[in-house]
C-alpha atoms as a PDB file:
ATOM      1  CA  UNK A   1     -24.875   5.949   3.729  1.00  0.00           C
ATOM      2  CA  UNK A   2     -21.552   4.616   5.710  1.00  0.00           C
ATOM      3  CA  UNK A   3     -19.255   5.902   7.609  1.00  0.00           C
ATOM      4  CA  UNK A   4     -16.795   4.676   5.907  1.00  0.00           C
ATOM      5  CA  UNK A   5     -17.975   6.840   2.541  1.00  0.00           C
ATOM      6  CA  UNK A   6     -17.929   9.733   4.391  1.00  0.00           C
ATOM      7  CA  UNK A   7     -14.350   9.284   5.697  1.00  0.00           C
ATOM      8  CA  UNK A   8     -13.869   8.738   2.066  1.00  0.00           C
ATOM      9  CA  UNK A   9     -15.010  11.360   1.073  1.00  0.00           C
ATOM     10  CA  UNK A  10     -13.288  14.049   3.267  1.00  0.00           C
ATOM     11  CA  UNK A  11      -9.893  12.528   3.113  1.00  0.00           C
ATOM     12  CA  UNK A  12     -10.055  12.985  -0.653  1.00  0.00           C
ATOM     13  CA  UNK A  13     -11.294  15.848  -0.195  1.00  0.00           C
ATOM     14  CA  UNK A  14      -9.300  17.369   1.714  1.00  0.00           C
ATOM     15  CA  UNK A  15      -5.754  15.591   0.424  1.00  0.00           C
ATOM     16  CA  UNK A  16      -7.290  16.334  -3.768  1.00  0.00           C
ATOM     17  CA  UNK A  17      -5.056  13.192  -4.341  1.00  0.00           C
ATOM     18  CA  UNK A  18      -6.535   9.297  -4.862  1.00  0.00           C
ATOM     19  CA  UNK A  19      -2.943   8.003  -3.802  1.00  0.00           C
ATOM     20  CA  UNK A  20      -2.415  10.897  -0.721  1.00  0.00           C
ATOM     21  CA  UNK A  21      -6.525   9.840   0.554  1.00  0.00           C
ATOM     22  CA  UNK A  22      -5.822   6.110   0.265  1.00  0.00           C
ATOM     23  CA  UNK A  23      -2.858   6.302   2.124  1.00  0.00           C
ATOM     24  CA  UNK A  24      -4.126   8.058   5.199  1.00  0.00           C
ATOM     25  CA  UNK A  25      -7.083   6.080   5.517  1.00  0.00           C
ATOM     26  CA  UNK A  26      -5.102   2.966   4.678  1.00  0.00           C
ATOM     27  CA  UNK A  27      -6.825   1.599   1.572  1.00  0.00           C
ATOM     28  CA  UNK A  28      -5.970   0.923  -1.479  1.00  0.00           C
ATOM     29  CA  UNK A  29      -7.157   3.736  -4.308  1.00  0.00           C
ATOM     30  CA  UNK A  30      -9.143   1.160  -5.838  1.00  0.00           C
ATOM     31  CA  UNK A  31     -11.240   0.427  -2.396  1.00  0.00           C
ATOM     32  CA  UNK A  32     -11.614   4.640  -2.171  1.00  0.00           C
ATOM     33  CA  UNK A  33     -12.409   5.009  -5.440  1.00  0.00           C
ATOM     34  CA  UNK A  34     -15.406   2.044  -5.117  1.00  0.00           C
ATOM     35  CA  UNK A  35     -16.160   4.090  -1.728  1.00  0.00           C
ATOM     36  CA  UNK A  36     -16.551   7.097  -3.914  1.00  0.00           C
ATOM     37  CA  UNK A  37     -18.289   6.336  -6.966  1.00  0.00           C
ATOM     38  CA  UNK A  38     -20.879   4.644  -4.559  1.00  0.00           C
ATOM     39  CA  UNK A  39     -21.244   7.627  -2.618  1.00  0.00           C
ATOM     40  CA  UNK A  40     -21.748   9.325  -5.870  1.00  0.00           C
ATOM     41  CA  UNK A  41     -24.610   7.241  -6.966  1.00  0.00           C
ATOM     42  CA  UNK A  42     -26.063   7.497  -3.626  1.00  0.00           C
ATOM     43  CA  UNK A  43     -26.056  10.896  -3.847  1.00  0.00           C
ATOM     44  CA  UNK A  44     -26.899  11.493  -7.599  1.00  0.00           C
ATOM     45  CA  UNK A  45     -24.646  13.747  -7.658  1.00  0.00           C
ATOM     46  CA  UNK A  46     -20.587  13.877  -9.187  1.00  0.00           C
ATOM     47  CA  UNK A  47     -18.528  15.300  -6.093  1.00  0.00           C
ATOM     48  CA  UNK A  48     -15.207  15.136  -8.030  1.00  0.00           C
ATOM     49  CA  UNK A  49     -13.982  15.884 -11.429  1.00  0.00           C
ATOM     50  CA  UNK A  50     -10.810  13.344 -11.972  1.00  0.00           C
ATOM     51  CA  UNK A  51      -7.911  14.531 -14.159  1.00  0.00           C
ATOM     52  CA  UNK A  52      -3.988  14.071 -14.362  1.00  0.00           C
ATOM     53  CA  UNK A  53      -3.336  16.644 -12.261  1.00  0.00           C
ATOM     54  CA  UNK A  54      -5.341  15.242  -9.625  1.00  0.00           C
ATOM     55  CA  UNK A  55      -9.027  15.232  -8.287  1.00  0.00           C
ATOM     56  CA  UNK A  56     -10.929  18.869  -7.772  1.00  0.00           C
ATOM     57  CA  UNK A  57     -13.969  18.997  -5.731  1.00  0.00           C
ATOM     58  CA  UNK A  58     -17.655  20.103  -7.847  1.00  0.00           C
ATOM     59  CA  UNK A  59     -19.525  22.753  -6.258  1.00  0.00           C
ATOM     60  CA  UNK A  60     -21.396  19.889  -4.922  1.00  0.00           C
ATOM     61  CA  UNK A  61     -18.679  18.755  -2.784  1.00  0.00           C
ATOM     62  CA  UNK A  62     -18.017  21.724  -1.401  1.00  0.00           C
ATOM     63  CA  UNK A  63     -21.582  22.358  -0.468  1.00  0.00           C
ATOM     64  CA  UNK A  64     -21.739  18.819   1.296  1.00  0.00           C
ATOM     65  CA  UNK A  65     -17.924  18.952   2.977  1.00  0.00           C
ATOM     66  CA  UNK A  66     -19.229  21.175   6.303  1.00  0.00           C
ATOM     67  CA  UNK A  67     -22.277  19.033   6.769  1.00  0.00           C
ATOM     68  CA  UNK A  68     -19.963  15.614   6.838  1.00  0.00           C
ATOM     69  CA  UNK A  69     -17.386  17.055   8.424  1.00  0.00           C
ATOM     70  CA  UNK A  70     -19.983  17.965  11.165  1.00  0.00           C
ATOM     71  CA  UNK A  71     -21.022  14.302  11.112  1.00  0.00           C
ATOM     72  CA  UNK A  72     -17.707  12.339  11.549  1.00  0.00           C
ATOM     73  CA  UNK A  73     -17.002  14.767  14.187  1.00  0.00           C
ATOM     74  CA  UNK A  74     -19.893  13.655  16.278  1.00  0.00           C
ATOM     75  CA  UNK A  75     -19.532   9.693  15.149  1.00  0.00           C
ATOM     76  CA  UNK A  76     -16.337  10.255  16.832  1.00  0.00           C
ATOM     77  CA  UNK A  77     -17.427  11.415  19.691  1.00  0.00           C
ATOM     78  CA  UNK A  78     -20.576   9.317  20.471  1.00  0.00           C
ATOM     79  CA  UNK A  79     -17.738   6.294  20.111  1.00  0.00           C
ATOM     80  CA  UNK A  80     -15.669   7.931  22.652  1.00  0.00           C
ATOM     81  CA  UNK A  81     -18.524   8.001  25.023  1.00  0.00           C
ATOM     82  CA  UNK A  82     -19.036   3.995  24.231  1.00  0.00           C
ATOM     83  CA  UNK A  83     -15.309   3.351  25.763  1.00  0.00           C
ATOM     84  CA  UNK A  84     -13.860   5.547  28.128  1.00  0.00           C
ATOM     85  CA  UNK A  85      -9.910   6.636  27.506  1.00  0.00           C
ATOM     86  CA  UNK A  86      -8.946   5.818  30.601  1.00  0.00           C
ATOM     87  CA  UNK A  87     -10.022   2.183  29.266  1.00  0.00           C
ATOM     88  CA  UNK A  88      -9.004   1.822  25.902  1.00  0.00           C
ATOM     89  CA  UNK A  89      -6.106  -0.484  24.618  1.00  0.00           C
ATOM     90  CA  UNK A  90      -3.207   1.613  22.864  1.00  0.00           C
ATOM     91  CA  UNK A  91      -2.481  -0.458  19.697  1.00  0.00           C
ATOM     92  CA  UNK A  92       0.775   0.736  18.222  1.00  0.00           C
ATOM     93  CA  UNK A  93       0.951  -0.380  14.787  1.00  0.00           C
ATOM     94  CA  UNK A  94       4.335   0.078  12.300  1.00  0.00           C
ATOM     95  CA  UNK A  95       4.623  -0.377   8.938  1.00  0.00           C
ATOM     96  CA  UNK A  96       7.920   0.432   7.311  1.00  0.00           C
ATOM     97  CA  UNK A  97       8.234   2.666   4.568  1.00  0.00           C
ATOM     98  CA  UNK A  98       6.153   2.010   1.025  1.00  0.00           C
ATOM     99  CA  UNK A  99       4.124  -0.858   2.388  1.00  0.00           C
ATOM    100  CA  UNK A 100       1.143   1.302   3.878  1.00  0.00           C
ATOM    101  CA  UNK A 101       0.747   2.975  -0.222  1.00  0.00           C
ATOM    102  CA  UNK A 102       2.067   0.209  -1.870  1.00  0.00           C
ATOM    103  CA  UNK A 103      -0.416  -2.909  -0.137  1.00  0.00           C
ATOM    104  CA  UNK A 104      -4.103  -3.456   0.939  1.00  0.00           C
ATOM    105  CA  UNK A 105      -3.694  -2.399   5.089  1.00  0.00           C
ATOM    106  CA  UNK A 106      -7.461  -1.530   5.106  1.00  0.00           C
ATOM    107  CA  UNK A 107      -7.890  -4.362   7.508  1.00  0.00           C
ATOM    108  CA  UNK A 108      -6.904  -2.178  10.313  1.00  0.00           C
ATOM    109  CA  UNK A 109      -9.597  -0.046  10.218  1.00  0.00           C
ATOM    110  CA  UNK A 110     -12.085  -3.259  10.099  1.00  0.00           C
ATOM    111  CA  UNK A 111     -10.066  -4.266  13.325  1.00  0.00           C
ATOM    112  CA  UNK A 112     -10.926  -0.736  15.039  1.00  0.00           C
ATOM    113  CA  UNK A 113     -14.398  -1.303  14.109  1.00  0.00           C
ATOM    114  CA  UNK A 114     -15.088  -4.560  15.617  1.00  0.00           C
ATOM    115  CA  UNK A 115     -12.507  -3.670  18.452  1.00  0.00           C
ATOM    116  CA  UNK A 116     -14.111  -0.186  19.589  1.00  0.00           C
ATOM    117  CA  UNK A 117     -12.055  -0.374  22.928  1.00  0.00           C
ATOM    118  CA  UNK A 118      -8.789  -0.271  20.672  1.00  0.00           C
ATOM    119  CA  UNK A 119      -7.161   2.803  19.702  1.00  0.00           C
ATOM    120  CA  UNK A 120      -5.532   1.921  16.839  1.00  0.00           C
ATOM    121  CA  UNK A 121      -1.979   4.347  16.339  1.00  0.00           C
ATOM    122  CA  UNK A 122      -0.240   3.699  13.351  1.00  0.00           C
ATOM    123  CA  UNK A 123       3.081   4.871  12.699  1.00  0.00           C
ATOM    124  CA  UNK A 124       5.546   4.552   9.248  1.00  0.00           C
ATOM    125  CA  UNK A 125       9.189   3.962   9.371  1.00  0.00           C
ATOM    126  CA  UNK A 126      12.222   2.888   7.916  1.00  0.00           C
ATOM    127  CA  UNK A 127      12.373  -0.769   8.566  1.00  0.00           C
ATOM    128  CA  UNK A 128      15.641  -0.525  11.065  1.00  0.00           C
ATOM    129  CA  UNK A 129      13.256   1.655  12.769  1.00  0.00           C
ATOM    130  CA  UNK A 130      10.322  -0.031  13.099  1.00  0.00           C
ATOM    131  CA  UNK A 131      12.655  -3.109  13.913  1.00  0.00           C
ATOM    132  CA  UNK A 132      14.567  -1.303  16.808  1.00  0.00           C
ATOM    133  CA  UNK A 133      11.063   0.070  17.910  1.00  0.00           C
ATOM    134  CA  UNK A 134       9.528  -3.173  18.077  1.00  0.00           C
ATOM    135  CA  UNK A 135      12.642  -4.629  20.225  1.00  0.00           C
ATOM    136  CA  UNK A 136      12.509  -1.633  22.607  1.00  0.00           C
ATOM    137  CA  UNK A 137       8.408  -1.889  23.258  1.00  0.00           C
ATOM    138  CA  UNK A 138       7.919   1.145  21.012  1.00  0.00           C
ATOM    139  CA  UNK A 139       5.696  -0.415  18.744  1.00  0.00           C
ATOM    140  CA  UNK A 140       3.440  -3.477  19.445  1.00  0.00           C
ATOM    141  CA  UNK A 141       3.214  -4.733  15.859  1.00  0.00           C
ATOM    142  CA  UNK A 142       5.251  -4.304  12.651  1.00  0.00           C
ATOM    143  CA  UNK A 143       5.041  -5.252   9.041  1.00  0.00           C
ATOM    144  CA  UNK A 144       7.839  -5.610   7.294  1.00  0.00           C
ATOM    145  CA  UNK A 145       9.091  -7.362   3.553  1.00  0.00           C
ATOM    146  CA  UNK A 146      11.564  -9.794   3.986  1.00  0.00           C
ATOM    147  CA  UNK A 147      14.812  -9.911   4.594  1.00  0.00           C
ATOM    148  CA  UNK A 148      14.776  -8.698   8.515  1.00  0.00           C
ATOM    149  CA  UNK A 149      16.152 -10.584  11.430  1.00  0.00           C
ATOM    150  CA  UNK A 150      13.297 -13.313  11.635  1.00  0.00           C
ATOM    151  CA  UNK A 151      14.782 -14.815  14.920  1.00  0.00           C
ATOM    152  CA  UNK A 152      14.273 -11.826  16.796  1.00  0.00           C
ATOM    153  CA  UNK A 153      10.597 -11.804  16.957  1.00  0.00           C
ATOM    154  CA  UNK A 154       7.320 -13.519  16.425  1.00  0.00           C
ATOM    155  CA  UNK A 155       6.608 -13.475  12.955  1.00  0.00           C
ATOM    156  CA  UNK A 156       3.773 -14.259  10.568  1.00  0.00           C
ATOM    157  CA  UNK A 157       3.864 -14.258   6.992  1.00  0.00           C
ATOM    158  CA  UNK A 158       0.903 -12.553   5.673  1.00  0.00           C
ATOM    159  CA  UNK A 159       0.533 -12.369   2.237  1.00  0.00           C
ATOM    160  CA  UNK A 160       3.147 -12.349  -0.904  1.00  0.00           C
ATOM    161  CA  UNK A 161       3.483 -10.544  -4.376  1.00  0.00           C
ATOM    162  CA  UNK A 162       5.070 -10.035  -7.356  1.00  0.00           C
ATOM    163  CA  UNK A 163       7.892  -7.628  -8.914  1.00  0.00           C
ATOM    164  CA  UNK A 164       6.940  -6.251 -12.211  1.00  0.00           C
ATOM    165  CA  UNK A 165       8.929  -4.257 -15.028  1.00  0.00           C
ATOM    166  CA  UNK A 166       7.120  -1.794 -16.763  1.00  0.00           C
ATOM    167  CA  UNK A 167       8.929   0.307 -19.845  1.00  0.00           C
ATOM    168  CA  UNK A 168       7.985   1.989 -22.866  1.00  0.00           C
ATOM    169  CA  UNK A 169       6.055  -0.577 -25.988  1.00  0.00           C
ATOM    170  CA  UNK A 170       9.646   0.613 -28.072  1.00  0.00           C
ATOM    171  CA  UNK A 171      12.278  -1.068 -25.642  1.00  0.00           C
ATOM    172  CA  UNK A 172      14.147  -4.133 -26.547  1.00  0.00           C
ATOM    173  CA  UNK A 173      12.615  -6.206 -23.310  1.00  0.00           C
ATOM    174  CA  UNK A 174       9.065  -5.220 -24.591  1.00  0.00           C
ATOM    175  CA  UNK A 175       8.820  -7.009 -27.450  1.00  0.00           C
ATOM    176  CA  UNK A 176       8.275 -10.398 -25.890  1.00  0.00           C
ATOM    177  CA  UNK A 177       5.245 -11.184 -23.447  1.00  0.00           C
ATOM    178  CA  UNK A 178       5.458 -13.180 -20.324  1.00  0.00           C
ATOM    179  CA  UNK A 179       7.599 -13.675 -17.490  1.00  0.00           C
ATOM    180  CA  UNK A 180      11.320 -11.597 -17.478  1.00  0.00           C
ATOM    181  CA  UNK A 181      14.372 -13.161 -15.834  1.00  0.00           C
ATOM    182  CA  UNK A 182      15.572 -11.080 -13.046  1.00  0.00           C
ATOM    183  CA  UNK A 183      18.878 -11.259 -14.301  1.00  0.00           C
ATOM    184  CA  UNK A 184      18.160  -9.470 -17.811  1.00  0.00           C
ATOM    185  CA  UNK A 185      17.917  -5.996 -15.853  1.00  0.00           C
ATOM    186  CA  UNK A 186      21.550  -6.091 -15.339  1.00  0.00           C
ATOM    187  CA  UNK A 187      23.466  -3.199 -16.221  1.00  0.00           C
ATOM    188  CA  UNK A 188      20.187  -1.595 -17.646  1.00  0.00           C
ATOM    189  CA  UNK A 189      18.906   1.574 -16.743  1.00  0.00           C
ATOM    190  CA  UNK A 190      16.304   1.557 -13.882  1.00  0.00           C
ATOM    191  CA  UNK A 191      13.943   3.216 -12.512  1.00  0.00           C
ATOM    192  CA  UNK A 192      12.616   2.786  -8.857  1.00  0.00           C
ATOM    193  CA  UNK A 193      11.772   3.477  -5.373  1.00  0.00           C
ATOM    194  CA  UNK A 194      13.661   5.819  -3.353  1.00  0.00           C
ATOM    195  CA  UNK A 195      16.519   3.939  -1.473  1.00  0.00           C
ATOM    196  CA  UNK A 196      14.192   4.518   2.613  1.00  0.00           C
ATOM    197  CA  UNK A 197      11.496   2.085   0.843  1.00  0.00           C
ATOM    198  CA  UNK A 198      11.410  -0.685   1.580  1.00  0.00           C
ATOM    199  CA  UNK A 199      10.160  -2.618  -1.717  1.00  0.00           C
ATOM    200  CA  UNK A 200      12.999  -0.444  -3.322  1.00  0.00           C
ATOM    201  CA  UNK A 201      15.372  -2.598  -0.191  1.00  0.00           C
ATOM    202  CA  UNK A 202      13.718  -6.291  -1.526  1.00  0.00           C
ATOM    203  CA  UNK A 203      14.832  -4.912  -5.441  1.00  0.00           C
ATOM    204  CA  UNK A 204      18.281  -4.924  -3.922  1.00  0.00           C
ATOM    205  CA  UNK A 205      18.292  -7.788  -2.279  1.00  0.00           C
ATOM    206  CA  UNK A 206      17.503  -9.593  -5.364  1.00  0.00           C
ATOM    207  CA  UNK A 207      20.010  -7.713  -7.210  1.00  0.00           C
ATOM    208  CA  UNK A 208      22.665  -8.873  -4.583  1.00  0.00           C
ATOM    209  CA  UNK A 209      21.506 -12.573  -4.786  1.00  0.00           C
ATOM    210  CA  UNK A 210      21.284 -12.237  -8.588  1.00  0.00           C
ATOM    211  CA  UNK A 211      24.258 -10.483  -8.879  1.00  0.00           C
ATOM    212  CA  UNK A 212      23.532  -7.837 -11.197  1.00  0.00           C
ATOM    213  CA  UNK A 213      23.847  -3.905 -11.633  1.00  0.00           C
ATOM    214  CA  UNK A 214      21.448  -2.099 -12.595  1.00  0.00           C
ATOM    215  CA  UNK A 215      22.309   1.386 -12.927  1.00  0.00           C
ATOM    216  CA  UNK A 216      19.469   3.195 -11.133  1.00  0.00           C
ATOM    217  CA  UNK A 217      18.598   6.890 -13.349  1.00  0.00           C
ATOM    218  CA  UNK A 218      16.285   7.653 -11.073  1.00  0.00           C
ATOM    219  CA  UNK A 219      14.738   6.802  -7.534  1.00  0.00           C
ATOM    220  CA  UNK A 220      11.645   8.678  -6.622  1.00  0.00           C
ATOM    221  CA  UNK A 221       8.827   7.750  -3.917  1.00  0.00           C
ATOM    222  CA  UNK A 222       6.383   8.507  -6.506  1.00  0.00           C
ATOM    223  CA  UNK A 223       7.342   5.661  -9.077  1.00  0.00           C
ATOM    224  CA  UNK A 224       3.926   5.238 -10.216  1.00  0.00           C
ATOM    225  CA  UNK A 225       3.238   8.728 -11.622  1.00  0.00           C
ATOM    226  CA  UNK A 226       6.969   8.614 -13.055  1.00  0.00           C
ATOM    227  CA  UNK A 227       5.605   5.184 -15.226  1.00  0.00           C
ATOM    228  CA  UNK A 228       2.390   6.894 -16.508  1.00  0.00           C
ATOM    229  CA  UNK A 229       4.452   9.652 -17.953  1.00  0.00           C
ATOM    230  CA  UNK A 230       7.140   7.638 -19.115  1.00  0.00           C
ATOM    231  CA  UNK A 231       8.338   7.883 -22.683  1.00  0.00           C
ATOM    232  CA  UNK A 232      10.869   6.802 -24.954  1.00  0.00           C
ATOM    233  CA  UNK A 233      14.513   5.746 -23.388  1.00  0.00           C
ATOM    234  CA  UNK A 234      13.755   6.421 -19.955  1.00  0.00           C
ATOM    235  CA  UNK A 235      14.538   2.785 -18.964  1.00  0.00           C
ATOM    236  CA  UNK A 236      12.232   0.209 -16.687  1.00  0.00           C
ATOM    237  CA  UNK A 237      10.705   0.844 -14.142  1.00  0.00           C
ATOM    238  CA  UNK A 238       9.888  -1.453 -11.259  1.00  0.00           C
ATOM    239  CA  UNK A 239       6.786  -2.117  -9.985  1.00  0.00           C
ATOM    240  CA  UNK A 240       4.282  -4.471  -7.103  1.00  0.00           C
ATOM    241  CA  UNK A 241       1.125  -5.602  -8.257  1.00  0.00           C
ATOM    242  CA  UNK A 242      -0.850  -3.004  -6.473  1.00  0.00           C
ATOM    243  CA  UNK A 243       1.214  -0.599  -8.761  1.00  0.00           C
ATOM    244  CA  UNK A 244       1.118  -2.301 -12.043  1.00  0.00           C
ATOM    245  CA  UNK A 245      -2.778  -2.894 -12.112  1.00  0.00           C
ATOM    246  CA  UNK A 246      -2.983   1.269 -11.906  1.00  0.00           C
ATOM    247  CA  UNK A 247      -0.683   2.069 -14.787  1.00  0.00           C
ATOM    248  CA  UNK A 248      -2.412   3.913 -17.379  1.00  0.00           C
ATOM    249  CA  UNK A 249      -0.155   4.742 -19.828  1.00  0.00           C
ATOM    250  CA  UNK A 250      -1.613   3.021 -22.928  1.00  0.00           C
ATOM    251  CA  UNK A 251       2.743   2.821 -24.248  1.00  0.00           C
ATOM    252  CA  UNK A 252       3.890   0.889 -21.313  1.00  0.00           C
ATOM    253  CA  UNK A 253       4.446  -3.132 -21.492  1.00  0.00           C
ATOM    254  CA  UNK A 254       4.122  -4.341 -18.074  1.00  0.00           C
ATOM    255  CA  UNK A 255       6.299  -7.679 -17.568  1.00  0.00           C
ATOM    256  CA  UNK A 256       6.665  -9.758 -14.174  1.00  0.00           C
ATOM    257  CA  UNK A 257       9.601 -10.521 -12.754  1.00  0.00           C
ATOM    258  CA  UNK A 258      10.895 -13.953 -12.145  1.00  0.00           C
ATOM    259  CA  UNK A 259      12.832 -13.493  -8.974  1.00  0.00           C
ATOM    260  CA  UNK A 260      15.867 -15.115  -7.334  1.00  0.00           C
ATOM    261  CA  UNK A 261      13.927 -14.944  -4.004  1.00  0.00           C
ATOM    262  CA  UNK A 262       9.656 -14.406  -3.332  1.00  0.00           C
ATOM    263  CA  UNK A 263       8.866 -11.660  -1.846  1.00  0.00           C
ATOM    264  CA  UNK A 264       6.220 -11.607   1.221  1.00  0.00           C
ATOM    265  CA  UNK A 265       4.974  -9.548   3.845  1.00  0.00           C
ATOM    266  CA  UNK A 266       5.372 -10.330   7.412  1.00  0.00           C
ATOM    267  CA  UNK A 267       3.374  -9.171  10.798  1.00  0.00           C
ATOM    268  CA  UNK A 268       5.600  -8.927  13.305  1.00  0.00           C
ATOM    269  CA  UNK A 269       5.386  -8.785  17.044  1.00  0.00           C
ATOM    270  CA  UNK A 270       7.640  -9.086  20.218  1.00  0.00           C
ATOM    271  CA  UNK A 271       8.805 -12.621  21.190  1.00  0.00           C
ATOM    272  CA  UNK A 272       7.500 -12.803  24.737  1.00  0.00           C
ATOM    273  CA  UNK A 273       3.501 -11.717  23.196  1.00  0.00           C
ATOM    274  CA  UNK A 274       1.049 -14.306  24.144  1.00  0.00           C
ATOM    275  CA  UNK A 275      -1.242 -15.835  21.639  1.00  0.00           C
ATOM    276  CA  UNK A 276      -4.606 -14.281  22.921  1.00  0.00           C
ATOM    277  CA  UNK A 277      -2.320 -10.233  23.554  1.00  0.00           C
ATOM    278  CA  UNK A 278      -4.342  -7.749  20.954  1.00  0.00           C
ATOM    279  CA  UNK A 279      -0.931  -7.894  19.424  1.00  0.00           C
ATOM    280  CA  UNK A 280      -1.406 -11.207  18.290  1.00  0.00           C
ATOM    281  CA  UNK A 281      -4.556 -10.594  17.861  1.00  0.00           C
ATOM    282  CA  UNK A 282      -4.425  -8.560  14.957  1.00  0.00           C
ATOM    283  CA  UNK A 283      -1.537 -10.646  13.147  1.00  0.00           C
ATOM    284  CA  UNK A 284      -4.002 -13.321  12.641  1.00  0.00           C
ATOM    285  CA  UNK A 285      -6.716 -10.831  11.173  1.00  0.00           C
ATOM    286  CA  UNK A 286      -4.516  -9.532   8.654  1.00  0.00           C
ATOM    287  CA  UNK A 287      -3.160 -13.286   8.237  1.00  0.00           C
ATOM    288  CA  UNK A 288      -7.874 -13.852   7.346  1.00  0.00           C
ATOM    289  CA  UNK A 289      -8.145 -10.394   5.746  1.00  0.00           C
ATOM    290  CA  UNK A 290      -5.647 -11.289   3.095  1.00  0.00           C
ATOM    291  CA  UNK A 291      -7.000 -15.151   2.736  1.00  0.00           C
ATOM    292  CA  UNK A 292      -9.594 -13.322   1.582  1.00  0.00           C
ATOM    293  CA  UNK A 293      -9.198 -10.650  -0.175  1.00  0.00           C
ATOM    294  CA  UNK A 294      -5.756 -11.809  -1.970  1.00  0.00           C
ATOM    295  CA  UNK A 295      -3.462  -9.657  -3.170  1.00  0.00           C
ATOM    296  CA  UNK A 296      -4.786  -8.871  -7.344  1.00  0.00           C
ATOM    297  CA  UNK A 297      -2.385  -9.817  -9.895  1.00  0.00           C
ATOM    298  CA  UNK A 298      -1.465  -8.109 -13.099  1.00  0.00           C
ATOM    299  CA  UNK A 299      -2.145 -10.150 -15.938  1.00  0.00           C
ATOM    300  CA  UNK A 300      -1.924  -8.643 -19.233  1.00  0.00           C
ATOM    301  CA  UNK A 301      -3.488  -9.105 -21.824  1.00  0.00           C
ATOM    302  CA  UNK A 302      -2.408 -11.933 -23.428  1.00  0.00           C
ATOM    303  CA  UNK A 303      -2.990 -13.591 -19.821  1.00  0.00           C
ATOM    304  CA  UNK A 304       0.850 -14.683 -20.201  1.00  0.00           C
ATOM    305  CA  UNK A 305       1.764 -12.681 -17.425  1.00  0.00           C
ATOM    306  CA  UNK A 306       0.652 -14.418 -14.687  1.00  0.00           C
END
C-alpha cells in the first residue's frame, strides 16, 4: 500500500466529491479514481458507493478513515524530521483559475517527492493575479493559458489541448461528426465557464479573433455537471479534453473545435531566474511530465473527432 492511496483515499473522503478530491490533491479524477479502485482491490473491500449525487463512504471506510488518518499524520512527520524547516526551500507555485481542475498538475506532487527539502505551496488565482504576483516575487512559478504578456517573463510552453462543443444528440450542429468551425457558434446560445476562468478567457479570445457572438445563457464553474444534465434546447456547451473524456450523458454529441488560435499551457517564471533556481527547475519537469503522459484526447466514436 502507497502513500499516495491513502492520501487518496482521505481527500475523497473527506471532500465526498471525485472532482473536489482531485483538485486538492492535484490530479486528475481519472488518476484518483485508478488510486482508488486499486486501493479497493488491495483491500478487498468497496470503500465508496459512487452515484450522481456524489461518492458516500461504506461502513468500511469509515472504519479504516481514523487508522489512515493516523498514518499520514506520522508520514508527515517522520519527513519533517528528514529536512529541517529552518532548511527547506519555499516553492510558491500559481496556477490561475480552472487550470488546477481542468489539467493533469499531478506532477507537482512527484516533484515534492523526489525534492523532500521543497515545500511545495500552491496557490490559485485569477491570471492578472498570478501575473502581478509573479512580477512582484509573490509567486516563484505560474501557469497560465495563453494570451498573457509573454515578454515579461521566462516562459515555457508545456503542453496544449483542444476546445470541444458538447450539446444535446437533437441540435442542428449534432447531426454531423467531426471537427466544428469556430465560427458556427456565432450568435448561438452557449454555455461555459464562469468569466474568472481562465479557459472561459481563451473562449473569448477566440471569439474576438473570430469575430463572433455567442450569446452566453449561462456561465457556471461547474460546466461539467451542467453537460451531464443537459437536455433539450439548452445550447452548447464548451469543453477541454480533460472535460469531454468525463461526460456521461449518453444524449450529448461531443464535437472539437477548430480554432482561430491553439491553445497551450505555459510555466512561467521571473526573468532574472537562473537555469539551475528550483524555479526553473520544476518548469522543465512539468515540460517531461507532460512528454509523457500527454494530454488524452476525445475521440468519439466514429474516431472522426480527432
Amino acid at each position: 500500500m502507497q502513500m499516495r492511496a491513502i492520501e487518496s483515499f482521505l481527500a475523497l473522503y473527506e471532500d465526498r466529491s471525485f472532482s473536489k478530491a482531485s483538485r486538492r490533491l492535484f490530479i486528475t479524477q481519472q488518476g484518483l479514481s485508478r488510486q482508488i479502485q486499486a486501493l479497493e482491490k488491495e483491500l478487498g473491500n468497496r470503500l465508496f458507493e459512487r452515484s450522481h449525487l456524489g461518492v458516500e463512504p461504506t461502513e468500511t471506510a469509515h472504519l479504516l478513515y481514523p487508522y489512515y488518518q493516523q498514518i499520514a499524520e506520522i508520514y508527515r512527520a517522520s519527513e519533517a524530521l528528514l529536512v529541517p524547516a529552518e532548511r527547506r526551500s519555499l516553492l510558491r507555485v500559481g496556477f490561475a483559475f480552472g487550470i488546477s481542475s481542468a489539467g493533469d498538475p499531478d506532477f507537482l506532487m512527484e516533484f515534492q517527492r523526489q525534492h523532500p527539502g521543497v515545500l511545495v505551496e500552491i496557490q490559485e488565482w485569477s491570471k492578472a493575479e498570478c501575473i502581478r504576483k509573479l512580477l512582484h516575487n509573490q509567486l516563484d512559478v505560474a501557469f497560465l493559458i495563453n494570451p498573457f504578456p509573454e515578454n515579461l517573463f521566462r516562459t515555457c510552453r508545456v503542453t496544449g489541448d483542444y476546445m470541444y462543443a458538447a450539446m444535446h444528440k437533437t441540435h442542428p450542429l449534432a447531426a454531423e461528426a467531426g471537427p466544428l468551425d469556430f465560427r458556427a457558434l456565432d450568435r448561438k446560445i452557449l454555455l461555459t465557464g464562469s468569466p474568472e476562468n481562465a479557459l472561459r478567457q481563451f473562449f473569448d479570445y477566440c471569439c474576438a479573433l473570430a469575430q463572433i457572438h455567442p450569446h452566453v445563457r449561462l456561465a457556471s464553474s461547474h460546466n461539467l455537471d451542467v453537460v451531464n444534465t443537459m437536455h433539450e434546447d439548452m445550447g452548447i456547451a464548451t469543453l477541454n479534453s480533460a472535460m469531454a473524456l468525463r461526460v456521461t450523458n449518453p444524449d450529448i454529441r461531443i464535437r472539437r473545435l477548430e480554432l482561430p488560435c491553439a491553445g497551450y499551457l505555459y510555466g512561467c517564471v521571473p526573468l532574472y531566474c537562473a537555469d539551475e533556481s528550483l524555479p526553473a527547475q520544476v518548469l522543465r519537469y512539468a515540460q517531461d511530465h507532460y512528454a509523457r503522459h500527454p494530454v488524452p484526447v476525445h475521440v468519439s466514436a466514429s474516431g472522426q473527432e480527432r
